[in-house]
PDB file of N, CA and C in Angstrom:
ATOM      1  N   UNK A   1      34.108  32.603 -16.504  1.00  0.00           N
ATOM      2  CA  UNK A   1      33.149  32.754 -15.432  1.00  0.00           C
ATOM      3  C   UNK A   1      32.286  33.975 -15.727  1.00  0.00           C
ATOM      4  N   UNK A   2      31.183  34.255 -15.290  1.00  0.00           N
ATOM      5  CA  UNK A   2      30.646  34.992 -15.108  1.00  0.00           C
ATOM      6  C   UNK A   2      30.611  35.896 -14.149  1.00  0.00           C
ATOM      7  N   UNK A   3      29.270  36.691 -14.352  1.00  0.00           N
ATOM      8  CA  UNK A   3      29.765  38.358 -13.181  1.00  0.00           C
ATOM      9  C   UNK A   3      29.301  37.569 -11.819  1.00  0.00           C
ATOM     10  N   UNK A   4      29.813  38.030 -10.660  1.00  0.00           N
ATOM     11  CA  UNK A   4      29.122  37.202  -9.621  1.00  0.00           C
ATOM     12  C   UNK A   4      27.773  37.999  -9.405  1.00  0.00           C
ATOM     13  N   UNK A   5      26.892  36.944  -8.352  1.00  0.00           N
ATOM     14  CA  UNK A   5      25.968  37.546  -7.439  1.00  0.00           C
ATOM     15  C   UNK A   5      26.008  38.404  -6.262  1.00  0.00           C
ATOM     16  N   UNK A   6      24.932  38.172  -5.525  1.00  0.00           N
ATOM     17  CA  UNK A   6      25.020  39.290  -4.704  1.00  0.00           C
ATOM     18  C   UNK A   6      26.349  38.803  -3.360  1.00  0.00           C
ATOM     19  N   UNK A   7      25.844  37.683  -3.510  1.00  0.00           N
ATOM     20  CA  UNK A   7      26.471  36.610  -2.339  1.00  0.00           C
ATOM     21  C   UNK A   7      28.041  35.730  -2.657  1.00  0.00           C
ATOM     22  N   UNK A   8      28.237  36.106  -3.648  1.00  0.00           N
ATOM     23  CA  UNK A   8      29.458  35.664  -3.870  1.00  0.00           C
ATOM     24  C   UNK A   8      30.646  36.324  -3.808  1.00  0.00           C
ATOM     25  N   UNK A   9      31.781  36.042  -3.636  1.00  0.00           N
ATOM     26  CA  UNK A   9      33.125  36.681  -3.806  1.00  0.00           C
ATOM     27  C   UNK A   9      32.695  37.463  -5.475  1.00  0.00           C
ATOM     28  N   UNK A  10      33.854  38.790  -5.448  1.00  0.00           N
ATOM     29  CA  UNK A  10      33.691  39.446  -6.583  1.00  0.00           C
ATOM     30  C   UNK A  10      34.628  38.736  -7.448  1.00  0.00           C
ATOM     31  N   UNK A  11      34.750  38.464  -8.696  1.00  0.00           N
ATOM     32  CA  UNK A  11      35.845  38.130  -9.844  1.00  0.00           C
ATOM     33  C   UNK A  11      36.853  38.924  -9.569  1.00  0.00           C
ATOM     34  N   UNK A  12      38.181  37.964  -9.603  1.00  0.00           N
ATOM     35  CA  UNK A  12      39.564  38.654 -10.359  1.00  0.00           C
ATOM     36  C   UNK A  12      39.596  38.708 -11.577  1.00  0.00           C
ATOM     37  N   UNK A  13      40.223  39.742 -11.952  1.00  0.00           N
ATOM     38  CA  UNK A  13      40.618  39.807 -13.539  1.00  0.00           C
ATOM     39  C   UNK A  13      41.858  39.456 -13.677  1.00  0.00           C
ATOM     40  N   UNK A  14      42.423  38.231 -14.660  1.00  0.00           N
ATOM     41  CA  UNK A  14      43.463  38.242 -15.116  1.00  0.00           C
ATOM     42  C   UNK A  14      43.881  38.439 -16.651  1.00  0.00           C
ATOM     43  N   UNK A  15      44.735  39.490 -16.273  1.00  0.00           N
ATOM     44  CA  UNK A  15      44.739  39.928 -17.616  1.00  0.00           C
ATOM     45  C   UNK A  15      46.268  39.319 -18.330  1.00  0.00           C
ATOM     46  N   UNK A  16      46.403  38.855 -19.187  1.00  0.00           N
ATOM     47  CA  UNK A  16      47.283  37.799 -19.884  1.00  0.00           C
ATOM     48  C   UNK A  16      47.740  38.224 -20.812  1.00  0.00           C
ATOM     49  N   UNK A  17      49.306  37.839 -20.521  1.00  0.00           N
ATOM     50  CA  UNK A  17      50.136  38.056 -21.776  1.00  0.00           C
ATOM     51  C   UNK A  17      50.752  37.042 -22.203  1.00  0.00           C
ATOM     52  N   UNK A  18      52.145  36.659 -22.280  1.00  0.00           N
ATOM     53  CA  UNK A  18      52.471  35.728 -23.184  1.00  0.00           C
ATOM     54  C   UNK A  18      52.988  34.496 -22.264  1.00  0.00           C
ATOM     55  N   UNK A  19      53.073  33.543 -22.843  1.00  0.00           N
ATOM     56  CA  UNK A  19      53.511  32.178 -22.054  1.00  0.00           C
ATOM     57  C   UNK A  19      52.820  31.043 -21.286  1.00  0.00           C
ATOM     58  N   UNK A  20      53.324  30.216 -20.253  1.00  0.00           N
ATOM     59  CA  UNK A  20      52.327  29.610 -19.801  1.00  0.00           C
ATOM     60  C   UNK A  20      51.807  29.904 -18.387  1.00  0.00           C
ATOM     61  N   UNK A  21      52.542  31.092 -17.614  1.00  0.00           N
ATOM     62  CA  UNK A  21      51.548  31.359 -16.808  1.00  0.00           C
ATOM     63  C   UNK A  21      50.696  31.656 -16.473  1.00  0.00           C
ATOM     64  N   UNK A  22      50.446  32.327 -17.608  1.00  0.00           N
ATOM     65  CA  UNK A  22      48.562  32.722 -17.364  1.00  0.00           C
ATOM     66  C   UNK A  22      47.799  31.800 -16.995  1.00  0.00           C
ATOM     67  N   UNK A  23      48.239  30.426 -17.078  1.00  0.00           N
ATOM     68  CA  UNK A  23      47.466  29.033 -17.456  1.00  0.00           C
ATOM     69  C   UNK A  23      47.358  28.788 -15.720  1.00  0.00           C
ATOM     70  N   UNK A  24      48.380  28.680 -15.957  1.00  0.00           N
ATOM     71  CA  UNK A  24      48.966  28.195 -13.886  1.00  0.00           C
ATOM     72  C   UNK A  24      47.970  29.319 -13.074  1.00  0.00           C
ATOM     73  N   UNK A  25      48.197  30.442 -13.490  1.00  0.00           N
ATOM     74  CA  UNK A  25      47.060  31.902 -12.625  1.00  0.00           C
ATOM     75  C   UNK A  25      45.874  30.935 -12.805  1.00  0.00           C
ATOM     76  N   UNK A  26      45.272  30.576 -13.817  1.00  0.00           N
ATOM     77  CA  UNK A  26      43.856  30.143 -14.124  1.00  0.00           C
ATOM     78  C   UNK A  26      43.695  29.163 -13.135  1.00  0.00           C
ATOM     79  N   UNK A  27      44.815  27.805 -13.510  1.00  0.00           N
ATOM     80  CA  UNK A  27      44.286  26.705 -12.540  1.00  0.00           C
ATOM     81  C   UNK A  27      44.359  26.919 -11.279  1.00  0.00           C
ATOM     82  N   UNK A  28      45.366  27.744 -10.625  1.00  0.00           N
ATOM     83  CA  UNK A  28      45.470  28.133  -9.175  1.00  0.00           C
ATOM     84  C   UNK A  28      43.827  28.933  -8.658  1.00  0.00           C
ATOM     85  N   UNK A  29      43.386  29.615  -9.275  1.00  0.00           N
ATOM     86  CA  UNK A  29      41.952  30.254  -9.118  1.00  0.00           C
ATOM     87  C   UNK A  29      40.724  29.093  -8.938  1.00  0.00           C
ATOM     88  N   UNK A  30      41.152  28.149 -10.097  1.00  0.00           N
ATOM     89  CA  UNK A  30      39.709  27.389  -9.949  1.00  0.00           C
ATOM     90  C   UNK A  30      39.980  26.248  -9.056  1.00  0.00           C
ATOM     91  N   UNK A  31      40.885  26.296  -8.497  1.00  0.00           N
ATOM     92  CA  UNK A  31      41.621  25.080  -7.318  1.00  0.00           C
ATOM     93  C   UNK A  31      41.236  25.861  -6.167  1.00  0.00           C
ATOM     94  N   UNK A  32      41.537  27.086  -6.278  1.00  0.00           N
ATOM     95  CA  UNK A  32      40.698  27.967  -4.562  1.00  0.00           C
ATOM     96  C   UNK A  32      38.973  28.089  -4.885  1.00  0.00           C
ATOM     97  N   UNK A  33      38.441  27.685  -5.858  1.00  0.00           N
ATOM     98  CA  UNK A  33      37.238  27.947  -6.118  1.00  0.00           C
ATOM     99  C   UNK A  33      37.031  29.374  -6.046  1.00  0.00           C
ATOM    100  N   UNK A  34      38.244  30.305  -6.897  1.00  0.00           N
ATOM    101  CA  UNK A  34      37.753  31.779  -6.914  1.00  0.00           C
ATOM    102  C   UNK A  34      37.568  32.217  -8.092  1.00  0.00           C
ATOM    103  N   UNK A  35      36.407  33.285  -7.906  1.00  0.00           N
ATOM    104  CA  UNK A  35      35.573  33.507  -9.462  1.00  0.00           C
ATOM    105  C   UNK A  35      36.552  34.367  -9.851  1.00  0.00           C
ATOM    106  N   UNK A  36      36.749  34.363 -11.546  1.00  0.00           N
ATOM    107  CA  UNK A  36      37.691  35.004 -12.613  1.00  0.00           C
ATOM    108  C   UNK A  36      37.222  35.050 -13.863  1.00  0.00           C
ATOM    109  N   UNK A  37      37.892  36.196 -14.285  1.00  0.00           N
ATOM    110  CA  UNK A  37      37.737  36.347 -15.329  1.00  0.00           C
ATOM    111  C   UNK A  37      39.485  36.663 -16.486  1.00  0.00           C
ATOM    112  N   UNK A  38      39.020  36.212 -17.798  1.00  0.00           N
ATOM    113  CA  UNK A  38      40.640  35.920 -18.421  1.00  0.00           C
ATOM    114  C   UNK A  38      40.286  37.069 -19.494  1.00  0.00           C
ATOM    115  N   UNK A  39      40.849  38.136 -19.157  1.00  0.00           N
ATOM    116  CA  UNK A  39      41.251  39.030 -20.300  1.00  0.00           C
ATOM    117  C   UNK A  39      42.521  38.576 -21.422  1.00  0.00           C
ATOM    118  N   UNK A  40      42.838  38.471 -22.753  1.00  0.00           N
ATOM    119  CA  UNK A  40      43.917  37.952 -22.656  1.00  0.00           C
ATOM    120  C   UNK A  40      44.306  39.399 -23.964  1.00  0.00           C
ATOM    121  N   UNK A  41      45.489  39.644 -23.926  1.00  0.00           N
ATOM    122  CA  UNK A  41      46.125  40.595 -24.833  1.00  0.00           C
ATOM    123  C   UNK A  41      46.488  40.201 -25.979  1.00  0.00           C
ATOM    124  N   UNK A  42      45.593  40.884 -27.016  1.00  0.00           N
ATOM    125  CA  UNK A  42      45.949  40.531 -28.339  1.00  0.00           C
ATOM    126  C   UNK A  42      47.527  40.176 -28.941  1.00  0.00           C
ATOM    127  N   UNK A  43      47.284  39.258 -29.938  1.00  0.00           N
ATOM    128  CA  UNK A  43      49.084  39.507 -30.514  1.00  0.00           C
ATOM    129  C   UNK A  43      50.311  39.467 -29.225  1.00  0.00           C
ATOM    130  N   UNK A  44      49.573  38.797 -28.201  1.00  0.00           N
ATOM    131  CA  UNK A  44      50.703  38.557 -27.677  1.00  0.00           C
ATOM    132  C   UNK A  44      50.257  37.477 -26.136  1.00  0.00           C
ATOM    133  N   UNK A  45      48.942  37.603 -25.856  1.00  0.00           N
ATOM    134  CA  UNK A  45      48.909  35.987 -25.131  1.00  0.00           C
ATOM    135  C   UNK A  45      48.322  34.777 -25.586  1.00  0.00           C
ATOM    136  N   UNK A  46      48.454  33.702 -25.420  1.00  0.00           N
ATOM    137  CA  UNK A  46      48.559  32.307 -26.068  1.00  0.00           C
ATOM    138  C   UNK A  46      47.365  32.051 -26.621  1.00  0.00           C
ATOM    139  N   UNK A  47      47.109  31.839 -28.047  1.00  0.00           N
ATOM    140  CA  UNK A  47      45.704  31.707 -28.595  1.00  0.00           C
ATOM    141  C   UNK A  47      44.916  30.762 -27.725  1.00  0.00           C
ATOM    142  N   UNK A  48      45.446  29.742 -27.498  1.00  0.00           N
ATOM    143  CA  UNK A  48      45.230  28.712 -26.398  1.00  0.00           C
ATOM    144  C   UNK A  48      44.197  29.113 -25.246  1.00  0.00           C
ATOM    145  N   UNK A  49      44.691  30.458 -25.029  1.00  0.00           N
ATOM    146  CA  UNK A  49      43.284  31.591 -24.021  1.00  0.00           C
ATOM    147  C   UNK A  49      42.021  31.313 -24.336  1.00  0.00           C
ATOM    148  N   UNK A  50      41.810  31.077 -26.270  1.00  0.00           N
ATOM    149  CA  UNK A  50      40.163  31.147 -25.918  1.00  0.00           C
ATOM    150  C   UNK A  50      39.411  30.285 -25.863  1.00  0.00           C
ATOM    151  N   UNK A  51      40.237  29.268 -25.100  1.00  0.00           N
ATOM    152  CA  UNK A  51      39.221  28.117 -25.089  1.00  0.00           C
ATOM    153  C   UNK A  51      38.379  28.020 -23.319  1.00  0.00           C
ATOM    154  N   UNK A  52      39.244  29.483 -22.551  1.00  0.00           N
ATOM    155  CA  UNK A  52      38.766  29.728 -21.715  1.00  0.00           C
ATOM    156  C   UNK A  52      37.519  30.931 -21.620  1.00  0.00           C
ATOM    157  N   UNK A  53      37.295  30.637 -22.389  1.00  0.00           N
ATOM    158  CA  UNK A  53      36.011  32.158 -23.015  1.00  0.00           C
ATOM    159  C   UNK A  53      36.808  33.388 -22.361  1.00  0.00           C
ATOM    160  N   UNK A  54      38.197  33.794 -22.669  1.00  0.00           N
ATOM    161  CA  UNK A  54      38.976  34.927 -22.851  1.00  0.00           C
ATOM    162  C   UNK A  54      37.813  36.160 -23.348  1.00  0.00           C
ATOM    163  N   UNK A  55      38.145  37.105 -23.246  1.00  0.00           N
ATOM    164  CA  UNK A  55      37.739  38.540 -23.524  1.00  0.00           C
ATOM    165  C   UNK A  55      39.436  38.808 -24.114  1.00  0.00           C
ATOM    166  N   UNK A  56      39.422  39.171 -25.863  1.00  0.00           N
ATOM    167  CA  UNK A  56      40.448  39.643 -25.828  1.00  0.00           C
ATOM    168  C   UNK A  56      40.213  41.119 -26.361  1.00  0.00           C
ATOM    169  N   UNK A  57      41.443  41.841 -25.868  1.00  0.00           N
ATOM    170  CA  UNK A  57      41.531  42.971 -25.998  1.00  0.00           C
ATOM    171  C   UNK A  57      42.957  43.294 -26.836  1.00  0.00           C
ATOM    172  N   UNK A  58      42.811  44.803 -27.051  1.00  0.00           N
ATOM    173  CA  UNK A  58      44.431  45.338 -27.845  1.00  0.00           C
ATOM    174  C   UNK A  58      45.362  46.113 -26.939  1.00  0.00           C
ATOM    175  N   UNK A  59      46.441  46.368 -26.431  1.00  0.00           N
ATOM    176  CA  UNK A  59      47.076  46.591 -25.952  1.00  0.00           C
ATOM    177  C   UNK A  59      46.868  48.181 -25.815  1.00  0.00           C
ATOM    178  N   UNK A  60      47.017  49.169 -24.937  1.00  0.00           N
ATOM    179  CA  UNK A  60      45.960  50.673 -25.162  1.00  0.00           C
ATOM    180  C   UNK A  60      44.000  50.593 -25.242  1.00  0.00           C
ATOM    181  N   UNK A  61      43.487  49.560 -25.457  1.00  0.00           N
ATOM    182  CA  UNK A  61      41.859  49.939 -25.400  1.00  0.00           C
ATOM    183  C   UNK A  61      41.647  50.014 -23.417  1.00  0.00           C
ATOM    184  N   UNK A  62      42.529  50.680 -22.895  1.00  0.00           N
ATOM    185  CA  UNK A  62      41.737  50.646 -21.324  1.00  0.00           C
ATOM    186  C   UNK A  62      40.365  50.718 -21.008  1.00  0.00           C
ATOM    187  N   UNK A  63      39.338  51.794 -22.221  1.00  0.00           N
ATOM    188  CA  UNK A  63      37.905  51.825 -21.831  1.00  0.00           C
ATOM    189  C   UNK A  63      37.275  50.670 -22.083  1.00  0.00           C
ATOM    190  N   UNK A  64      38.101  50.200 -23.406  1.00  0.00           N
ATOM    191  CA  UNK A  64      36.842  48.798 -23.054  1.00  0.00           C
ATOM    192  C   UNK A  64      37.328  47.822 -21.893  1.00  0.00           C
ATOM    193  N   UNK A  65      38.861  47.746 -21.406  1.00  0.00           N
ATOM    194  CA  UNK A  65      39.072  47.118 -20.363  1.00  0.00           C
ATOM    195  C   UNK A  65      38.364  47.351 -18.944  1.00  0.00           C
ATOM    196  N   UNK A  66      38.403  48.641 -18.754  1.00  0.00           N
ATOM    197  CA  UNK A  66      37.685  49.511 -17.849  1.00  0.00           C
ATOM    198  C   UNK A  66      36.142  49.258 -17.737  1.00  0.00           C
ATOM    199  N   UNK A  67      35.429  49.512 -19.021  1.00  0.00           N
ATOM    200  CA  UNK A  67      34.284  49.172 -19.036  1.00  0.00           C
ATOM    201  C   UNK A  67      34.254  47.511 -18.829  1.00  0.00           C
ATOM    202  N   UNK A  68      34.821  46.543 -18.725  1.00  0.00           N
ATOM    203  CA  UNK A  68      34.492  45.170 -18.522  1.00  0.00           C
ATOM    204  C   UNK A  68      34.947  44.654 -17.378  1.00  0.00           C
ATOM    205  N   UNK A  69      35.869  45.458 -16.612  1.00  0.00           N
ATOM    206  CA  UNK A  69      35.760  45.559 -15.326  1.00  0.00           C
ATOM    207  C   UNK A  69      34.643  45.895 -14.486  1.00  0.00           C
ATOM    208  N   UNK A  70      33.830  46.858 -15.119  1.00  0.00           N
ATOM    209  CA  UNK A  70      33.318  47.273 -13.990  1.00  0.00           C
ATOM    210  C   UNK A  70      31.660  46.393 -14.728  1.00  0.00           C
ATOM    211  N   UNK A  71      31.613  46.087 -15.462  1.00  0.00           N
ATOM    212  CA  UNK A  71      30.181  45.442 -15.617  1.00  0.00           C
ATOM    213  C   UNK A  71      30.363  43.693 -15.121  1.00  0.00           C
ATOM    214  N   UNK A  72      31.939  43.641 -14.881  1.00  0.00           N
ATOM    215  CA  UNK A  72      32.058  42.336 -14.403  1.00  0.00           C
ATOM    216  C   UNK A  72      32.239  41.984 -12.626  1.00  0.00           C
ATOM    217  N   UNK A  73      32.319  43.407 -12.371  1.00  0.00           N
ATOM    218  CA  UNK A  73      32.399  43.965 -10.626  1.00  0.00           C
ATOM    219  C   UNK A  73      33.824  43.025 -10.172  1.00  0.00           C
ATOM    220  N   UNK A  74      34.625  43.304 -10.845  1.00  0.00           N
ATOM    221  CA  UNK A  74      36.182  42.869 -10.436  1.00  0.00           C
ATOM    222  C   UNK A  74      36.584  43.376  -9.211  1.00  0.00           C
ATOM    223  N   UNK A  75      37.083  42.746  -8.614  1.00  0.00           N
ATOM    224  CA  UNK A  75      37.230  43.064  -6.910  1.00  0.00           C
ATOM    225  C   UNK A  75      39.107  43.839  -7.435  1.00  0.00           C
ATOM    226  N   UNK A  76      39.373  42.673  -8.590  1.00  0.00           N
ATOM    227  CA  UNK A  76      41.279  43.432  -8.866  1.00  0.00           C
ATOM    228  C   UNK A  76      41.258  42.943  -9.963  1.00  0.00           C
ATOM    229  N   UNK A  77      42.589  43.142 -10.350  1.00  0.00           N
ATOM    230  CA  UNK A  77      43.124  42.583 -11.589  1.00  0.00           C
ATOM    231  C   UNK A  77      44.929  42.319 -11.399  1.00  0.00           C
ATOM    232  N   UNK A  78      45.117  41.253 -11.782  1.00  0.00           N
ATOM    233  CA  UNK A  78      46.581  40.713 -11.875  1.00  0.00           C
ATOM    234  C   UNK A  78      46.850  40.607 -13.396  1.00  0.00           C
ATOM    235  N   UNK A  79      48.205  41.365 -13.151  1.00  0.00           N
ATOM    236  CA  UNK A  79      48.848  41.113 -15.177  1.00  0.00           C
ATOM    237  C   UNK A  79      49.592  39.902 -14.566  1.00  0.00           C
ATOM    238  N   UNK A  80      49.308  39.136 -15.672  1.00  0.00           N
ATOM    239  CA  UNK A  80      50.758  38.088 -15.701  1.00  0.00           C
ATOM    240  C   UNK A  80      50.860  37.224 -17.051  1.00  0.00           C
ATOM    241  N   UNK A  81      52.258  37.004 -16.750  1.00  0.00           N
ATOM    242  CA  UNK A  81      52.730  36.555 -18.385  1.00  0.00           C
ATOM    243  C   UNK A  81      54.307  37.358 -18.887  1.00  0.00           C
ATOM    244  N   UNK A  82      54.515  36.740 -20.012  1.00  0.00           N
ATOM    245  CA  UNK A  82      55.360  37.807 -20.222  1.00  0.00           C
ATOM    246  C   UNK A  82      55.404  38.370 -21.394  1.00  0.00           C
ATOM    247  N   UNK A  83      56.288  40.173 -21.609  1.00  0.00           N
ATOM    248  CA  UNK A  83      55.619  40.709 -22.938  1.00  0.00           C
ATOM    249  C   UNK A  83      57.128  41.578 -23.236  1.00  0.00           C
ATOM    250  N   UNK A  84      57.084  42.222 -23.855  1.00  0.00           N
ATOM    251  CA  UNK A  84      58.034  42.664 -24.508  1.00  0.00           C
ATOM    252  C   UNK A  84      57.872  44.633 -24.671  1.00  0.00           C
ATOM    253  N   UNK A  85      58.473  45.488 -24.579  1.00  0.00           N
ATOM    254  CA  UNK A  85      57.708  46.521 -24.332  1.00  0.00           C
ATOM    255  C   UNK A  85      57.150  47.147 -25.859  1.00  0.00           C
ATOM    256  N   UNK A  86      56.318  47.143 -26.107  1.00  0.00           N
ATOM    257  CA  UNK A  86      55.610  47.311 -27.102  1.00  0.00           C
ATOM    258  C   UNK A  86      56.319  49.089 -27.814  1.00  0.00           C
ATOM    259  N   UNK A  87      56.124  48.973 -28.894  1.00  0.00           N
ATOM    260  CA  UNK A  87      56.006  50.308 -29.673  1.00  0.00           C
ATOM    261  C   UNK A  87      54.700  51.042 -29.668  1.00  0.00           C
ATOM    262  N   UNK A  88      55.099  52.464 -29.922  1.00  0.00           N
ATOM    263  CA  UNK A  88      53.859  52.779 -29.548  1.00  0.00           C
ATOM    264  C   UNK A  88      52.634  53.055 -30.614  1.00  0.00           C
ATOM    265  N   UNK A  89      53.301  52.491 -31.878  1.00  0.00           N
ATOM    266  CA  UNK A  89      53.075  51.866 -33.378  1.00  0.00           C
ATOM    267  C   UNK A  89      51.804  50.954 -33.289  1.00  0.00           C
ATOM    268  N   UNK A  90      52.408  50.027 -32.655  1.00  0.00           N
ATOM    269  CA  UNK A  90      51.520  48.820 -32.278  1.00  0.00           C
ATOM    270  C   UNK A  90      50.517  48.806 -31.298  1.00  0.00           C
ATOM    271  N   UNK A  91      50.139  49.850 -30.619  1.00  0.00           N
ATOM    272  CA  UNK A  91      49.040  49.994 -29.699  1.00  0.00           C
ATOM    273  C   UNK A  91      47.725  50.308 -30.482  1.00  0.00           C
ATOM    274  N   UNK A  92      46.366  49.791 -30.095  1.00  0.00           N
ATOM    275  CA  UNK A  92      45.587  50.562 -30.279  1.00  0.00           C
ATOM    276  C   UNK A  92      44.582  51.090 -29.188  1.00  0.00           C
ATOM    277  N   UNK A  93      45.318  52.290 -28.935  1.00  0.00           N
ATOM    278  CA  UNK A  93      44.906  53.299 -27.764  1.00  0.00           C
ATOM    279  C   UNK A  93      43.876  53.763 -27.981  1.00  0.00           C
ATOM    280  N   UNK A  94      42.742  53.741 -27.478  1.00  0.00           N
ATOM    281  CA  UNK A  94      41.504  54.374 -27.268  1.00  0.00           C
ATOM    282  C   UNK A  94      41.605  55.842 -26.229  1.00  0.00           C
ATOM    283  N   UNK A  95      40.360  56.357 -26.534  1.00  0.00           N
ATOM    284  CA  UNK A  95      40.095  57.697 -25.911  1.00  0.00           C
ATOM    285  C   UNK A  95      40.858  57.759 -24.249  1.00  0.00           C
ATOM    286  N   UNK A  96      40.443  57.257 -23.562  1.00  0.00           N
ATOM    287  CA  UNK A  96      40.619  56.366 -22.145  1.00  0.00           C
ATOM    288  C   UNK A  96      42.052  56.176 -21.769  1.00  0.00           C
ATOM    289  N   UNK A  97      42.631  55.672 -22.699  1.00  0.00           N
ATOM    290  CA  UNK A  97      44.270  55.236 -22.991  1.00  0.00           C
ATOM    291  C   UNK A  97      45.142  56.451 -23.335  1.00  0.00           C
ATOM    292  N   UNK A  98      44.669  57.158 -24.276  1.00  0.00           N
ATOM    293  CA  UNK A  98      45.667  58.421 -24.699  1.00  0.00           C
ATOM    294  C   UNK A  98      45.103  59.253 -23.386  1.00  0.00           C
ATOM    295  N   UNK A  99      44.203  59.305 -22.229  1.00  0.00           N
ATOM    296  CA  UNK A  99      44.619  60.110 -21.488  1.00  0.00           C
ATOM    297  C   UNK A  99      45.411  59.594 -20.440  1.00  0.00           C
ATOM    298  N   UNK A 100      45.194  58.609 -19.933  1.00  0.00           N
ATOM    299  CA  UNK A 100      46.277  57.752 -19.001  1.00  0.00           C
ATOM    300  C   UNK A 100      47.882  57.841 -19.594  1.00  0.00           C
ATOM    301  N   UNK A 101      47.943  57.773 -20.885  1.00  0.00           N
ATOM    302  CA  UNK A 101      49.108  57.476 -21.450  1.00  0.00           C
ATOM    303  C   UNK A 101      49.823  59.456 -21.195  1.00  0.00           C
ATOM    304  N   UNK A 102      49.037  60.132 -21.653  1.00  0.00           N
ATOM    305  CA  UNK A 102      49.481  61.785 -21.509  1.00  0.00           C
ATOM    306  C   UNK A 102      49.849  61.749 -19.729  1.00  0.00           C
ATOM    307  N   UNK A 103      48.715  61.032 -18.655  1.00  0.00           N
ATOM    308  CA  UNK A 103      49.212  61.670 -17.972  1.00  0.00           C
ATOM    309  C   UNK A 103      50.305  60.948 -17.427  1.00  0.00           C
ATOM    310  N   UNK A 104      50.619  59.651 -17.628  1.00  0.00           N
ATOM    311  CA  UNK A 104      51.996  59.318 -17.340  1.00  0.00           C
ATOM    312  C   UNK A 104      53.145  59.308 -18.227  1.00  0.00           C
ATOM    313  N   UNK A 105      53.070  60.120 -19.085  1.00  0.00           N
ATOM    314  CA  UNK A 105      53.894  60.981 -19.471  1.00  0.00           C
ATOM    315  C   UNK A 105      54.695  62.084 -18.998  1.00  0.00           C
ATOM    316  N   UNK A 106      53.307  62.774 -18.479  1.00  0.00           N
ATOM    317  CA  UNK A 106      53.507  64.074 -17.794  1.00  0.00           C
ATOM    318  C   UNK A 106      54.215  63.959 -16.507  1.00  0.00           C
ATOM    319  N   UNK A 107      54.208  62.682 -16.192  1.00  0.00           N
ATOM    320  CA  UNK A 107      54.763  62.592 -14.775  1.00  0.00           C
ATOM    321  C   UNK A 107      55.927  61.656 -14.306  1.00  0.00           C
ATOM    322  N   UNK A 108      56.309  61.204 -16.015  1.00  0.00           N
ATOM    323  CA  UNK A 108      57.471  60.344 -15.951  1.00  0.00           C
ATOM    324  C   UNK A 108      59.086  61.616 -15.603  1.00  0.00           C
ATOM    325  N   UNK A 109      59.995  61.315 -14.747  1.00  0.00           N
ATOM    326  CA  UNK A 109      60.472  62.405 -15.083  1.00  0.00           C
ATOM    327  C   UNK A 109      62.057  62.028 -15.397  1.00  0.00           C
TER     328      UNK A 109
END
């Protein structure tokens, strides 16, 4: 979907990880006729995503997630799917990400 208008409900973002619920999130949205958008997470939700014109991303890039939130005027965003807890090897954390990531660090206790 696209960004809405002035007059429309704002997009959900669903952002997708592994399995088939992301699929079920999708059809449940376009069965309420509510606008969305499918982020789906690299290397780990169903290639199968991009036949929904997915936006995929890497696990840590929050600014570009961030930035496509907000040029897409997302009212929210729902994770769903399932994932595995990643290493922190395998991220690729952007500027945006290593500070979110420091500060819940700082505050894990």
């Amino acid at each position: 979907m696209t960004k809405a208008d002035a007059h429309s409900p704002r997009p959900i973002a669903i952002l997708c990880a592994g399995g088939a619920l992301p699929f079920a999130v999708v059809e449940a949205m376009r069965e309420a006729s509510r606008p969305f958008i499918v982020v789906a997470i690299e290397g780990i939700a169903d290639p199968g995503l991009s036949r929904l014109d997915a936006t995929w991303l890497a696990l840590g890039q929050l600014g570009k997630l961030f930035a496509l939130l907000r040029r897409e005027s997302c009212a929210g965003v729902v994770l769903i799917g399932a994932m595995n807890r990643p290493t922190l090897g395998s991220m690729r954390i952007d500027a945006i990400g290593w500070t979110y990531l420091f500060d819940f660090l700082r505050n894990v206790r």
